[in-house]
C-alpha atoms as a PDB file:
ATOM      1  CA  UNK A   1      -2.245 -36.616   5.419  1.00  0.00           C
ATOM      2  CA  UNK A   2       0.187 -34.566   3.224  1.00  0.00           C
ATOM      3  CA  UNK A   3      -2.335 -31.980   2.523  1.00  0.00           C
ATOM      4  CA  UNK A   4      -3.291 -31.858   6.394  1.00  0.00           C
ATOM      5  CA  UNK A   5       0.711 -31.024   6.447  1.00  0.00           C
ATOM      6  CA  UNK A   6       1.461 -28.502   4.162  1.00  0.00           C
ATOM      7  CA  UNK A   7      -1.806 -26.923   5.061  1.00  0.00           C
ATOM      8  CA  UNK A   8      -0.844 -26.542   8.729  1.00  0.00           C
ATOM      9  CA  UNK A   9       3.416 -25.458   7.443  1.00  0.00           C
ATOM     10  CA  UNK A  10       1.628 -22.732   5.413  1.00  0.00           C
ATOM     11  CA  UNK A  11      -1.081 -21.549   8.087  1.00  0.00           C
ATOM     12  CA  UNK A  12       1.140 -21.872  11.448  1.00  0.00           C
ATOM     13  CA  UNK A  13       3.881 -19.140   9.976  1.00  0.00           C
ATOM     14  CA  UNK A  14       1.107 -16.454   8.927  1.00  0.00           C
ATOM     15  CA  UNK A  15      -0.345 -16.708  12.275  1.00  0.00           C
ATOM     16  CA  UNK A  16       3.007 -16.173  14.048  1.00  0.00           C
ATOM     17  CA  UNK A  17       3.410 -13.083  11.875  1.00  0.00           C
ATOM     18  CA  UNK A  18       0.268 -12.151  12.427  1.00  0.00           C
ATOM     19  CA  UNK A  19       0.800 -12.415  16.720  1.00  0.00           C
ATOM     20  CA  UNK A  20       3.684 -10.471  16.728  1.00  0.00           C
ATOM     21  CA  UNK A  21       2.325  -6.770  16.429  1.00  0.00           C
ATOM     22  CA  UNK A  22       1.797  -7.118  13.007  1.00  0.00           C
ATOM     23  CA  UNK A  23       0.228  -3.324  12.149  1.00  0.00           C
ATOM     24  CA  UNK A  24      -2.082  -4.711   9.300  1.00  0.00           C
ATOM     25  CA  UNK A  25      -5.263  -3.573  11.034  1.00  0.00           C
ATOM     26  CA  UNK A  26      -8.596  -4.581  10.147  1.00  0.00           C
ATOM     27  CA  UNK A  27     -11.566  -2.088   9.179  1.00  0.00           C
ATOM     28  CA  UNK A  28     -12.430  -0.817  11.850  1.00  0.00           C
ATOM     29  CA  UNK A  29      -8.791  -0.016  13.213  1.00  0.00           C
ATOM     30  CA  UNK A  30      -7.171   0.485   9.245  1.00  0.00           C
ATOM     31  CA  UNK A  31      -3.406   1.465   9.068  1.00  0.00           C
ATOM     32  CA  UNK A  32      -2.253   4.790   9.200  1.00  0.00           C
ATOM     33  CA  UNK A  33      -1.206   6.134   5.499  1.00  0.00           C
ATOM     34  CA  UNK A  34       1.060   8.017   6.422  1.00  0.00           C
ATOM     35  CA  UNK A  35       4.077   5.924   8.080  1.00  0.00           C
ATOM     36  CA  UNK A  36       6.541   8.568   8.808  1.00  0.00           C
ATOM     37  CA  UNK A  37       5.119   9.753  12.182  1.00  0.00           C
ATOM     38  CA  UNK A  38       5.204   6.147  13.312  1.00  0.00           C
ATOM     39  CA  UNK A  39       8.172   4.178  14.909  1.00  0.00           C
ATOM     40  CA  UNK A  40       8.545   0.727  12.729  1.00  0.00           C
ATOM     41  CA  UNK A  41       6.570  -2.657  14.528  1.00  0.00           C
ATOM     42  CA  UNK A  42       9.593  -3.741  17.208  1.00  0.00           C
ATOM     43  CA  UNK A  43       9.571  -6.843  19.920  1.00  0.00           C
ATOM     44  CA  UNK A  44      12.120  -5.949  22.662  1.00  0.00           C
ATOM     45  CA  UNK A  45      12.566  -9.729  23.681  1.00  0.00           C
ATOM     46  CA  UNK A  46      14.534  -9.817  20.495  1.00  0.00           C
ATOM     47  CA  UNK A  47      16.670  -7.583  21.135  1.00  0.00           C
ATOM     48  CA  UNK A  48      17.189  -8.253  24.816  1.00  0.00           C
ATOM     49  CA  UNK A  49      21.093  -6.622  25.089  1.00  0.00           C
ATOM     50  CA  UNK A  50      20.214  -3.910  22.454  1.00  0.00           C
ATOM     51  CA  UNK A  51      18.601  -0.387  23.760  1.00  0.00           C
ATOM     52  CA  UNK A  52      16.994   0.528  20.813  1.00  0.00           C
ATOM     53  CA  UNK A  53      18.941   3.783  19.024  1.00  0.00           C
ATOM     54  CA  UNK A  54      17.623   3.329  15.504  1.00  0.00           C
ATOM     55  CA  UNK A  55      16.116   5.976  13.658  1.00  0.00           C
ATOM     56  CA  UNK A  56      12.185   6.650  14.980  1.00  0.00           C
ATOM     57  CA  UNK A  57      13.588   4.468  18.054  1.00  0.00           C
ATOM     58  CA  UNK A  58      11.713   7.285  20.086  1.00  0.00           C
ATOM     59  CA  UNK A  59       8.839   7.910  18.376  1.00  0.00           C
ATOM     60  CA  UNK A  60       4.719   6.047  19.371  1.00  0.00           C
ATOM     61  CA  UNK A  61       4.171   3.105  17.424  1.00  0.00           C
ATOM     62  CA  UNK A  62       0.922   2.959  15.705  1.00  0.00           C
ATOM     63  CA  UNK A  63      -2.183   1.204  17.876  1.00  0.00           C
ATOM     64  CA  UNK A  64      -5.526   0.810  17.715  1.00  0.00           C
ATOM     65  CA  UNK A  65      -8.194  -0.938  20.216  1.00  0.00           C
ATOM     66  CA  UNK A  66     -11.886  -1.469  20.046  1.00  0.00           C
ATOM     67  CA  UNK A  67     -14.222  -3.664  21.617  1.00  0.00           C
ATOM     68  CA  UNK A  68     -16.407  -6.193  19.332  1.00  0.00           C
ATOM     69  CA  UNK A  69     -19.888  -6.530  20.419  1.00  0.00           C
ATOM     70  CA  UNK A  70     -19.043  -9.548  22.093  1.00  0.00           C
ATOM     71  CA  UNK A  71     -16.797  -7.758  24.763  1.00  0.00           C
ATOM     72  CA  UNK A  72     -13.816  -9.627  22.963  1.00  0.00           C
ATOM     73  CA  UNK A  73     -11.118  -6.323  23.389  1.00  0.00           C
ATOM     74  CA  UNK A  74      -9.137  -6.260  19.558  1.00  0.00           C
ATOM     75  CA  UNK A  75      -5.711  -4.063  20.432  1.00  0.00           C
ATOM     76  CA  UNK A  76      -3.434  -3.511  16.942  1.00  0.00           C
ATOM     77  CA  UNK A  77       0.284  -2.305  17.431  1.00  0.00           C
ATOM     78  CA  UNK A  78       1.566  -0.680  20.617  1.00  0.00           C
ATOM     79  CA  UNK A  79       1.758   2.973  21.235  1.00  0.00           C
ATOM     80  CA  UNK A  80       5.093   3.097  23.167  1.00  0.00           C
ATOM     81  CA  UNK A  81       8.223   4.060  21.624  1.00  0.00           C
ATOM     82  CA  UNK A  82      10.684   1.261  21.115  1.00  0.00           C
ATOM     83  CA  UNK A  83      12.753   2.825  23.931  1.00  0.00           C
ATOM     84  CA  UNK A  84      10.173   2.861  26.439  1.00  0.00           C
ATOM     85  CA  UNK A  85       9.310  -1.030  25.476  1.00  0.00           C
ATOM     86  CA  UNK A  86      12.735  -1.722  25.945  1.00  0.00           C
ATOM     87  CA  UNK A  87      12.997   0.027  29.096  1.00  0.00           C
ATOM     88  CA  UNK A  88       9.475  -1.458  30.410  1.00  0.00           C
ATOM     89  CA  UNK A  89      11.058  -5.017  30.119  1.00  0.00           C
ATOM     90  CA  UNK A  90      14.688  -4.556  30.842  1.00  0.00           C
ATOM     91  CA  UNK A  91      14.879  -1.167  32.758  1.00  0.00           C
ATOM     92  CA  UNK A  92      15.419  -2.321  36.020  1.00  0.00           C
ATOM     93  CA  UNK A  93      11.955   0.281  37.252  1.00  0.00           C
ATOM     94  CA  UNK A  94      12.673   1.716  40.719  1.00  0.00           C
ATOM     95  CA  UNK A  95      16.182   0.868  41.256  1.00  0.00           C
ATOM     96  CA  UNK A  96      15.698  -1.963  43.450  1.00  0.00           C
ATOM     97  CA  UNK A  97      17.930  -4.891  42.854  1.00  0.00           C
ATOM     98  CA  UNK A  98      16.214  -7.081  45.128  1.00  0.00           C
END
């Protein structure tokens, strides 16, 4: 029973890391070597009062998609900009307060 335990307290936290846009890749969609053209991994329902202003705030995040040969789609990362993620969830869109 104790091994069932820490086995599940030491998968359950990689898997969380791994659901939340982690950028690790896998071979067929491998990480971009260069980092600097990319804007860091972000989750706007984090930061749900903060527009994003830190630096590369406005530049793509890295992403990658392919589809498996069993139709399963794999998407890595997301190519907005923090900003626009923000804006997608908390913007308000077409001004409409209804």
């Amino acid at each position: 029973m104790r091994t069932m335990i820490l086995a599940l307290l030491l998968v359950i936290p990689a898997g969380l890391v791994w659901a939340d846009g982690d950028y690790r890749g896998d071979e067929r969609c491998p990480r971009p070597a260069d980092w600097s053209n990319y804007s860091e991994p972000y989750n706007p329902l984090e930061h749900p009062r903060d527009y994003p202003t830190f630096f590369k705030a406005d530049r793509p995040g890295w992403s990658c998609s392919y589809q498996r040969e069993d139709g399963v789609v794999v998407q890595y990362g997301d190519s907005r900009t923090p900003q626009q993620q923000w804006l997608d969830m908390y913007g308000g869109g077409n001004g409409d307060q209804n």
